[in-house]
Protein backbone atom coordinates (compact mmCIF):
# COMPACT_ATOMS: atom_id res chain seq x y z
CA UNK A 1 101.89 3.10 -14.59
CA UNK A 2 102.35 -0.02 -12.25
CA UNK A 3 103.35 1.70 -9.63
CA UNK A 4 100.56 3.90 -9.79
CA UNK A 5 98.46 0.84 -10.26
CA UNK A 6 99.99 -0.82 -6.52
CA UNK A 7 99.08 2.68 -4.77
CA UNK A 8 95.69 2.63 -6.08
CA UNK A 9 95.57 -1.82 -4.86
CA UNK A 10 97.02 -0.34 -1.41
CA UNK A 11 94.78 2.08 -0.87
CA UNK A 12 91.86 -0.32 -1.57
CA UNK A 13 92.77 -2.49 0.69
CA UNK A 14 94.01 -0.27 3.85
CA UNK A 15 90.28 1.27 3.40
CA UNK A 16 88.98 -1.80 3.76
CA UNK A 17 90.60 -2.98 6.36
CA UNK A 18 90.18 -0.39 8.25
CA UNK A 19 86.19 -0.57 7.46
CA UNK A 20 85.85 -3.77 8.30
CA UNK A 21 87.61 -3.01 11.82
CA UNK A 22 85.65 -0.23 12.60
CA UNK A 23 82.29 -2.09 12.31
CA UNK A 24 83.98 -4.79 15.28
CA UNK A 25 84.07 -1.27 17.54
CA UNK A 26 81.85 -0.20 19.98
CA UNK A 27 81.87 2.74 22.50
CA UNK A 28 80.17 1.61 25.83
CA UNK A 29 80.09 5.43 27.53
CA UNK A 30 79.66 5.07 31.27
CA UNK A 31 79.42 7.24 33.79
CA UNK A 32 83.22 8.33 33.66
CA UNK A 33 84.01 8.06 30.51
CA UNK A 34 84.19 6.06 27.20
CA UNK A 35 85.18 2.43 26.79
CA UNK A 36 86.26 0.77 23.40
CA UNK A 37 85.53 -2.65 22.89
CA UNK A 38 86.69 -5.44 20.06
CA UNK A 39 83.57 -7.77 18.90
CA UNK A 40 84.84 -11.38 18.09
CA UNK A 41 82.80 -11.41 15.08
CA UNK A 42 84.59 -14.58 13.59
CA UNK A 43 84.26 -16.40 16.87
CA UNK A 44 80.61 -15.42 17.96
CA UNK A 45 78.87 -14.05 15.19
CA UNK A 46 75.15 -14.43 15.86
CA UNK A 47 75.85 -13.11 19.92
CA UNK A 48 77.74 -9.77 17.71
CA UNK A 49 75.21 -9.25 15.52
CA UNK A 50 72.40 -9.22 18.58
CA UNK A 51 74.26 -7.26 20.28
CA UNK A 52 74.97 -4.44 18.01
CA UNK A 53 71.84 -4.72 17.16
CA UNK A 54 70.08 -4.03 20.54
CA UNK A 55 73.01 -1.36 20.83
CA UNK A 56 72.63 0.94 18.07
CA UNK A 57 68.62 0.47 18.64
CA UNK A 58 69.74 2.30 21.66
CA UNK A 59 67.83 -0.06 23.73
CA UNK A 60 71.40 -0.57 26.20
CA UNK A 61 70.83 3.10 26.85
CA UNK A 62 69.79 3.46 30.71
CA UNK A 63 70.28 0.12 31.38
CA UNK A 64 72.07 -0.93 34.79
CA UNK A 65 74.79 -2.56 36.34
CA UNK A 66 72.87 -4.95 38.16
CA UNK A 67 74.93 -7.56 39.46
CA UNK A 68 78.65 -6.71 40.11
CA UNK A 69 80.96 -8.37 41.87
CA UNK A 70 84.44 -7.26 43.40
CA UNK A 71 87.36 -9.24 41.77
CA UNK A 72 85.21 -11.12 38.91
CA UNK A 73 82.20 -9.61 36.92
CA UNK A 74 80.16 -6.29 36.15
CA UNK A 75 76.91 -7.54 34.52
CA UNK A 76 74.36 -5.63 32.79
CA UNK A 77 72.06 -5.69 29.62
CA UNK A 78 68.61 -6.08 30.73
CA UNK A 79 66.94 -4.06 28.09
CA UNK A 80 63.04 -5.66 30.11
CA UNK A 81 63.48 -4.85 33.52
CA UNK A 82 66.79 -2.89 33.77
CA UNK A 83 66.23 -0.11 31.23
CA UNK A 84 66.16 2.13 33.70
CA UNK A 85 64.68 4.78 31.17
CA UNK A 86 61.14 2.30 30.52
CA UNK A 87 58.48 1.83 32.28
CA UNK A 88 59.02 -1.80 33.12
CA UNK A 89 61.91 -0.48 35.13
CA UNK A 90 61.97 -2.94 38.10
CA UNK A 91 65.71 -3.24 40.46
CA UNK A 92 64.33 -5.83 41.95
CA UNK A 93 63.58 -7.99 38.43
CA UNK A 94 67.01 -6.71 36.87
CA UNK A 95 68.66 -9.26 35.50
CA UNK A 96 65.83 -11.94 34.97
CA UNK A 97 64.82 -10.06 31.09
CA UNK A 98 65.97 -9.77 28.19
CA UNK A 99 65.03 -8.28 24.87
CA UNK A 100 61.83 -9.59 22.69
CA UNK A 101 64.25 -11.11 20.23
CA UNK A 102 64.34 -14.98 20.47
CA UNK A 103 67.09 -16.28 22.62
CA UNK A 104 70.57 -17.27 21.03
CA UNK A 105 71.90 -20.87 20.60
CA UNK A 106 75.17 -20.79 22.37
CA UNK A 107 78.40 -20.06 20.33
CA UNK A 108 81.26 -21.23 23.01
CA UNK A 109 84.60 -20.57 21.41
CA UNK A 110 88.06 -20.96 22.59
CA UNK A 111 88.67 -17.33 23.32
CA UNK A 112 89.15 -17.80 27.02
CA UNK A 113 87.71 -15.36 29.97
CA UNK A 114 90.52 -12.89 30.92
CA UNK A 115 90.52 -9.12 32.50
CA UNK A 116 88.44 -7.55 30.03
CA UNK A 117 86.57 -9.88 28.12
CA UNK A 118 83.05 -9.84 27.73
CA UNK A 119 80.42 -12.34 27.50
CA UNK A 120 76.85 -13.58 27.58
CA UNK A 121 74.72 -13.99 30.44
CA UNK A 122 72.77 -17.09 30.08
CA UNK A 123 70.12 -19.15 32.57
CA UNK A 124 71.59 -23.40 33.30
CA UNK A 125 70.38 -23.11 29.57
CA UNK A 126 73.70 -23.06 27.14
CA UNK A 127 70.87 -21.72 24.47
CA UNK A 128 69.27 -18.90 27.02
CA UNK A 129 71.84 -15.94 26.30
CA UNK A 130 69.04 -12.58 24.98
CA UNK A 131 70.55 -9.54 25.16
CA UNK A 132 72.59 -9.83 29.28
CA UNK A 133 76.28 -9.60 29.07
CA UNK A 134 78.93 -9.45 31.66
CA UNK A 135 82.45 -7.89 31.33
CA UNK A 136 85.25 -9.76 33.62
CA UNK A 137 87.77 -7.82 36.03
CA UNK A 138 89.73 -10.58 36.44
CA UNK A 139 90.35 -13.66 34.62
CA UNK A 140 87.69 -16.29 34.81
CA UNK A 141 89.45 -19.45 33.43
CA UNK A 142 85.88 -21.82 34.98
CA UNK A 143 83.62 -19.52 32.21
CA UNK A 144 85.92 -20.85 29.15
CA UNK A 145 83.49 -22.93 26.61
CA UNK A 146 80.76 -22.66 29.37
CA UNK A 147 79.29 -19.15 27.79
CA UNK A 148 80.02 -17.27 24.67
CA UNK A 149 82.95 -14.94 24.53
CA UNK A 150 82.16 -12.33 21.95
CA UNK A 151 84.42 -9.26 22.58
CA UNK A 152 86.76 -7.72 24.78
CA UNK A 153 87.68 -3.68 26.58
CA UNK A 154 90.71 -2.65 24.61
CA UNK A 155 90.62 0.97 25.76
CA UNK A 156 89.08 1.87 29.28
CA UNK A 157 89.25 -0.63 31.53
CA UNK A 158 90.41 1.56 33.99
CA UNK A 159 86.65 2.88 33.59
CA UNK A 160 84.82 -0.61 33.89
CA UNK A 161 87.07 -1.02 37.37
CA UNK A 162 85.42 2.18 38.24
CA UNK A 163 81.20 0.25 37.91
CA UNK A 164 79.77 0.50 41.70
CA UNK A 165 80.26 -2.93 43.24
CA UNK A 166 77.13 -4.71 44.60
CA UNK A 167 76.75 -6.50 48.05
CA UNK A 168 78.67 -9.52 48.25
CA UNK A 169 76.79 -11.39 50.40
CA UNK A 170 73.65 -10.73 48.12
CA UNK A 171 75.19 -12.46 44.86
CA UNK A 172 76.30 -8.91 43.44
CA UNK A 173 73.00 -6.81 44.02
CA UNK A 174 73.64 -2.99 43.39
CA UNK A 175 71.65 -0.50 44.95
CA UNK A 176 71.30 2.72 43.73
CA UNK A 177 73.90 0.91 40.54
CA UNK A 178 75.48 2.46 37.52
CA UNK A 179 74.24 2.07 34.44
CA UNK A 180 75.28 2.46 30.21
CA UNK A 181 74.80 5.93 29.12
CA UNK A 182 75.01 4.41 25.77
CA UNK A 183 76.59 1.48 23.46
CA UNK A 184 77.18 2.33 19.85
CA UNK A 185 79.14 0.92 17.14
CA UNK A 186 82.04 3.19 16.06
């Protein structure tokens, strides 16, 4: 009888578990194939919950890749102006919305900016970050406690290294730029 009473306690708490690590993953599907990605719940929890929420809203859907830049940052998630599915649709004004949610105060942690990680996009204002987020190909040790780290590629980088690269001597710019086919929690 006790042992049958562990197996049942196991089982209870591998489920779970395993629950509560599913809803910290999300599927970012790009243009060549799916990314997974680890929210930071614990360490940024109001930037995780706006994000999944704007995600499985679908409003990251169509959005672009408007600012990318070789050896440091892919940038994306204006839902306004880069959604390139809505008629507010503007290249030129990509990257200067957001969503019509009310803009986060910042959450700066000490999860620091390495290959991978991803993090809000925010005006000189630490309490600007909406719905923009950037994912870093390399590390970025001047970003640590400067914007919120909320998650990180744990499958797939190899895709995000694959994002269309913008002009570098126009801050990034893409022309003619990838963009999210979707974002989803798991």
């Amino acid at each position: 009888m006790m042992k049958l009473f562990n197996i049942l306690i196991f089982l209870i708490f591998f489920l779970q578990t395993n629950s509560i690590a599913k809803e910290n993953i999300m599927i970012l599907k790009l243009k060549d194939g799916d990314v997974k990605i680890e929210l930071f719940k614990d360490k940024a929890p109001d930037h995780v919950e706006r994000i999944k929420k704007l995600a499985d809203e679908g409003l990251y859907d169509g959005v672009v890749f408007h600012r990318v830049i070789d050896g440091f940052m892919a940038q994306t998630g204006d839902v306004k102006f880069g959604n390139s599915k809505n008629n507010d649709f503007s290249l030129d004004r990509a990257g200067m919305g957001g969503s019509d949610l009310p803009n986060l105060k910042q959450e700066f942690n000490d999860m620091p900016h390495l290959r991978g990680t991803l993090s809000m996009a925010r005006s000189s204002d630490p309490n600007s970050a909406n719905s923009q987020f950037f994912i870093c190909f390399e590390a970025a040790p001047f970003l640590d406690r400067q914007y919120t780290v909320f998650g990180k590629v744990v499958e797939g980088m190899d895709l995000v290294d694959k994002i269309k690269r913008g002009d570098s001597n126009n801050n990034g710019s893409v022309t003619d730029p990838d963009k999210i086919i979707s974002f989803r929690s798991e």
